[in-house]
Protein backbone atom coordinates (compact mmCIF):
# COMPACT_ATOMS: atom_id res chain seq x y z
CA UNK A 1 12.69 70.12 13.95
CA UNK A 2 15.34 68.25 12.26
CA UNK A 3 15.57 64.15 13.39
CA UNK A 4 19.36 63.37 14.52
CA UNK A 5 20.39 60.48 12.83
CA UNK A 6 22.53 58.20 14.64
CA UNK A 7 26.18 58.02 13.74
CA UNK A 8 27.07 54.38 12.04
CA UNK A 9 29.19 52.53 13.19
CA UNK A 10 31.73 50.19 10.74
CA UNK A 11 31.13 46.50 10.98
CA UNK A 12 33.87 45.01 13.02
CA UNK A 13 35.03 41.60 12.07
CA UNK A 14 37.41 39.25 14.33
CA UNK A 15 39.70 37.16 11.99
CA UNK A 16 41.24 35.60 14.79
CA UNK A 17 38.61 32.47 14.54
CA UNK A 18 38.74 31.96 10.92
CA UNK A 19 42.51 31.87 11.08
CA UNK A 20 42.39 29.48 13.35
CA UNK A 21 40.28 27.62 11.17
CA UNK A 22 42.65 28.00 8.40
CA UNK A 23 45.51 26.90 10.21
CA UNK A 24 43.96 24.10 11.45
CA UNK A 25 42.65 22.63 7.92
CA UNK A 26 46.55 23.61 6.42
CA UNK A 27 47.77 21.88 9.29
CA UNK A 28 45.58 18.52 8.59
CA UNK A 29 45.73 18.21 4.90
CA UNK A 30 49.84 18.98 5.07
CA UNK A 31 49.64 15.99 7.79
CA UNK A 32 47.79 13.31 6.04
CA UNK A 33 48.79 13.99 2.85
CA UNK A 34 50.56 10.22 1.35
CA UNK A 35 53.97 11.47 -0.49
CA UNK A 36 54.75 9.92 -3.92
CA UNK A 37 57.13 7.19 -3.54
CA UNK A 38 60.68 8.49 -5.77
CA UNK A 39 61.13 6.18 -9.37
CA UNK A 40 64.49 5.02 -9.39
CA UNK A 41 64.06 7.41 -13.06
CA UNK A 42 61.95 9.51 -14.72
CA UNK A 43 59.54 7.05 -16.10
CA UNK A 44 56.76 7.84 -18.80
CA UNK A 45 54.09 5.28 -18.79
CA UNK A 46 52.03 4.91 -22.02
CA UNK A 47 48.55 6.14 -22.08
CA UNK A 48 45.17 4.53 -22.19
CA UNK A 49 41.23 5.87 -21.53
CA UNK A 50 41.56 3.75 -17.97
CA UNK A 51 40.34 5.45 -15.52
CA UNK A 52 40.58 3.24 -12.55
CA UNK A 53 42.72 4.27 -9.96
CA UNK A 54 45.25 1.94 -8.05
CA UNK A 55 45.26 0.66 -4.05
CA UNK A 56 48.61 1.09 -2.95
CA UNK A 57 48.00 -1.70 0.13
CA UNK A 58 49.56 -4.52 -0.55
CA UNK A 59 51.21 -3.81 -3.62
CA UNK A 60 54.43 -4.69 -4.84
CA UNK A 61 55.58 -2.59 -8.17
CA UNK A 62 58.06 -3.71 -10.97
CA UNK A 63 59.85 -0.86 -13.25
CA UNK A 64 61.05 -1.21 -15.96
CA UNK A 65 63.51 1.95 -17.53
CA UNK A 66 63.16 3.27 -21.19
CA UNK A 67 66.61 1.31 -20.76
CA UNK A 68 65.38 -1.51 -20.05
CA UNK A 69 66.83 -2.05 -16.45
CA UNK A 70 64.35 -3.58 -13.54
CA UNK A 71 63.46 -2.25 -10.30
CA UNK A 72 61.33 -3.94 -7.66
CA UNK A 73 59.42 -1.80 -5.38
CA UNK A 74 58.44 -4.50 -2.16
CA UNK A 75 55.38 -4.03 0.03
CA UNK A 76 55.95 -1.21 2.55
CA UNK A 77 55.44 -3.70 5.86
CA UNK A 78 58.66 -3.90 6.66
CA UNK A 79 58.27 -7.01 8.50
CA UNK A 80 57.31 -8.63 5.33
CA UNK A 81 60.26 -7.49 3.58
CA UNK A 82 62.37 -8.42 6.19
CA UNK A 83 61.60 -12.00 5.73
CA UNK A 84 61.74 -11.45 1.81
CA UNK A 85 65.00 -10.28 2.30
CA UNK A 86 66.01 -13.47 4.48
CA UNK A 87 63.75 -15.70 1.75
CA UNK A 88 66.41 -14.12 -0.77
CA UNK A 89 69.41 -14.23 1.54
CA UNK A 90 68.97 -18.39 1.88
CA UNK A 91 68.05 -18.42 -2.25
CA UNK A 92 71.66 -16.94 -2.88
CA UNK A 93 73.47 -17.65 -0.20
CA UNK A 94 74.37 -14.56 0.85
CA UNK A 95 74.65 -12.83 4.64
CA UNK A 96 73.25 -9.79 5.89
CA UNK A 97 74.67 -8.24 8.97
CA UNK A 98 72.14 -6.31 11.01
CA UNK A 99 72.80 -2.89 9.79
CA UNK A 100 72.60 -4.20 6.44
CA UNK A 101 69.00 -5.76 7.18
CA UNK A 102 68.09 -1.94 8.08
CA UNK A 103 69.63 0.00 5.53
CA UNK A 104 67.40 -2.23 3.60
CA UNK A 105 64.16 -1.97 5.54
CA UNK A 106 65.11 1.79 4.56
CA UNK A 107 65.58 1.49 0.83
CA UNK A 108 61.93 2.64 -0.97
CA UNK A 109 62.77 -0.08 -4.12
CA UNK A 110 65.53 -2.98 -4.98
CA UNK A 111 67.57 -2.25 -7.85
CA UNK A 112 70.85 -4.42 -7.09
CA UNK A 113 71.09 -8.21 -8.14
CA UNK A 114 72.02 -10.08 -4.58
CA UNK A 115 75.37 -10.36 -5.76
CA UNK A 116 75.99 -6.48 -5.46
CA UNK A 117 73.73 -6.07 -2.43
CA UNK A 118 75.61 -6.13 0.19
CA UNK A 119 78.11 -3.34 -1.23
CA UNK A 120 75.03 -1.45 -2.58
CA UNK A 121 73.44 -1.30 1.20
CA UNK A 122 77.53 -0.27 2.48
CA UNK A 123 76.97 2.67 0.02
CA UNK A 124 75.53 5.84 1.90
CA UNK A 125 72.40 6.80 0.74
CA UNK A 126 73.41 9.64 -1.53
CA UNK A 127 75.79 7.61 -3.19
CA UNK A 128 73.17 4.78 -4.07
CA UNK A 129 71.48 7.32 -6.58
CA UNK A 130 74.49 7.87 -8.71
CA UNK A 131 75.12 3.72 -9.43
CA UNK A 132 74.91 3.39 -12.98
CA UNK A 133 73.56 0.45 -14.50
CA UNK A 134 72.57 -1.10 -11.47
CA UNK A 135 69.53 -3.54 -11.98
CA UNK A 136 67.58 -7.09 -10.98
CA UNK A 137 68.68 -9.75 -13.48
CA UNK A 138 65.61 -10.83 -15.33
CA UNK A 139 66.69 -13.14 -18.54
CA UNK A 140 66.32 -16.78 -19.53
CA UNK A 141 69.06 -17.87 -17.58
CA UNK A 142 69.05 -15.58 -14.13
CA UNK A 143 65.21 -14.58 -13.18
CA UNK A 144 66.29 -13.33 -9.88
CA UNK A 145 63.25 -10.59 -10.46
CA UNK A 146 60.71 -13.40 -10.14
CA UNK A 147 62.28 -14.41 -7.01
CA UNK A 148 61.98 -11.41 -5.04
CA UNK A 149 58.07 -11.41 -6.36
CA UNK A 150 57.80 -15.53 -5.46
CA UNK A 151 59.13 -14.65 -2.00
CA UNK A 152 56.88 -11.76 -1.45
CA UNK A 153 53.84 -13.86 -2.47
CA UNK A 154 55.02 -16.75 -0.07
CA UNK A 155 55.53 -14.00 2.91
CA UNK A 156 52.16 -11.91 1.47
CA UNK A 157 49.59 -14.34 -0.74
CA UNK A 158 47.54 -11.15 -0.46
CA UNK A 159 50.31 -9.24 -2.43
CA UNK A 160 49.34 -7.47 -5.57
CA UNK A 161 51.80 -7.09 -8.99
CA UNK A 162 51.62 -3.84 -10.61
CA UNK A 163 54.03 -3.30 -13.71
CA UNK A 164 55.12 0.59 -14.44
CA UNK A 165 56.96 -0.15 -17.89
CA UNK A 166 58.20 3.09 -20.00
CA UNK A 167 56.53 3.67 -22.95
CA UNK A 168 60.18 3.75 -24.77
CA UNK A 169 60.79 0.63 -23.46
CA UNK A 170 61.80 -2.47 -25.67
CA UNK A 171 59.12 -5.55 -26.10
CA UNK A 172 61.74 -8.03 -25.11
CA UNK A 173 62.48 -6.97 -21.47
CA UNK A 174 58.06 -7.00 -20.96
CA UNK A 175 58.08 -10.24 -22.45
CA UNK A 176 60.89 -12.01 -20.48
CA UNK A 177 58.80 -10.58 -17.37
CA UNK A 178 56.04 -12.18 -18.40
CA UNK A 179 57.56 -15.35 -18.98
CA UNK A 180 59.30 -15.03 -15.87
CA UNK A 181 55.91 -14.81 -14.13
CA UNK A 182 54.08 -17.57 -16.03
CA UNK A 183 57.05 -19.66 -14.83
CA UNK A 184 55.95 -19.58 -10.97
CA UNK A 185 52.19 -19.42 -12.70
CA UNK A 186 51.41 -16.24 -11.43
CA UNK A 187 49.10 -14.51 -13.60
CA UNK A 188 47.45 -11.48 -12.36
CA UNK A 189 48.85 -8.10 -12.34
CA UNK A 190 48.11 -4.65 -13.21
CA UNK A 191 49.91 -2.45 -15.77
CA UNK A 192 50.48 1.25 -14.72
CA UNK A 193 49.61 3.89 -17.73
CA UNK A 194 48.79 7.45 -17.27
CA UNK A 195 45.31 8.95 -18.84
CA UNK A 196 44.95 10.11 -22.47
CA UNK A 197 42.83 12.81 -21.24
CA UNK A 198 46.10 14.63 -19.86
């Protein structure tokens, strides 16, 4: 007599669990993922075989354009750079109404010289991106760059310089920096380059 085999049966397989799953690890790394903070231009460091990477807490950045114009990027506490900003104010006499104070709080890095700030915080914000020429005086006569970092140091002696220079940039402008920082004898920062291996 012939044996009756039993009928098979397909392997059925929920996918409602491991979409959940899924979902949920999307949902987490989208969430804590930390956004690069926008150059004020597209600047291309040099390269070297570092390979250390760089703490972003309490760091203040300076950039400097294949131009040659300077940026200062302040620590994000924005207490802190609230009392920069007033540290500054004082410096150069010049008044910030309240709104001003918070378009400022809002502004990701400085690129005015105090004399234009208050009409570059008026500006709405997708007007600020199309100033040309704007930049922090930095030259034997005007260091108003070292300033904002001398402030920051008084409000943050925890504060860390990091320099993001473009590779096209002109000796000169690194070396009045320099200067400009031996002058309030600060010595220790960090230049930004990108790998060789890339």
């Amino acid at each position: 007599m012939a044996r009756v085999k039993p009928k098979r049966h397909g392997v059925v397989t929920d996918m409602t669990a491991m979409t959940d799953v899924a979902f949920l690890l999307l949902t987490f790394f989208i969430l804590t993922a930390q956004f690069k903070k926008p150059d004020a231009e597209a600047i291309t460091t040099p390269s070297s075989i570092s390979t250390t990477s760089l703490d972003d807490t309490n760091l203040m950045t300076i950039s400097i354009t294949p131009d040659g114009r300077y940026f200062f990027t302040p620590i994000e506490n924005n207490s802190e750079k609230a009392q920069v900003l007033d540290k500054m104010a004082g410096q150069y006499r010049v008044g910030f109404s309240a709104a001003e104070k918070n378009e400022f709080l809002k502004l990701p890095m400085v690129g005015a010289s105090m004399a234009q700030m208050k009409s570059y915080l008026n500006l709405p914000e997708d007007q600020r991106a199309n100033v040309k020429g704007a930049t922090i005086p930095m030259d034997s006569v005007n260091k108003e760059l070292v300033d904002w970092v001398k402030y920051s140091l008084e409000v943050n002696p925890d504060a860390r310089l990091a320099i993001k220079g473009d590779a096209k940039a002109q000796y000169p402008k690194f070396k009045a920096l320099f200067e400009g920082l031996k002058d309030i004898k600060f010595y220790k920062f960090v230049l930004i380059t990108s790998s060789e291996n890339q």
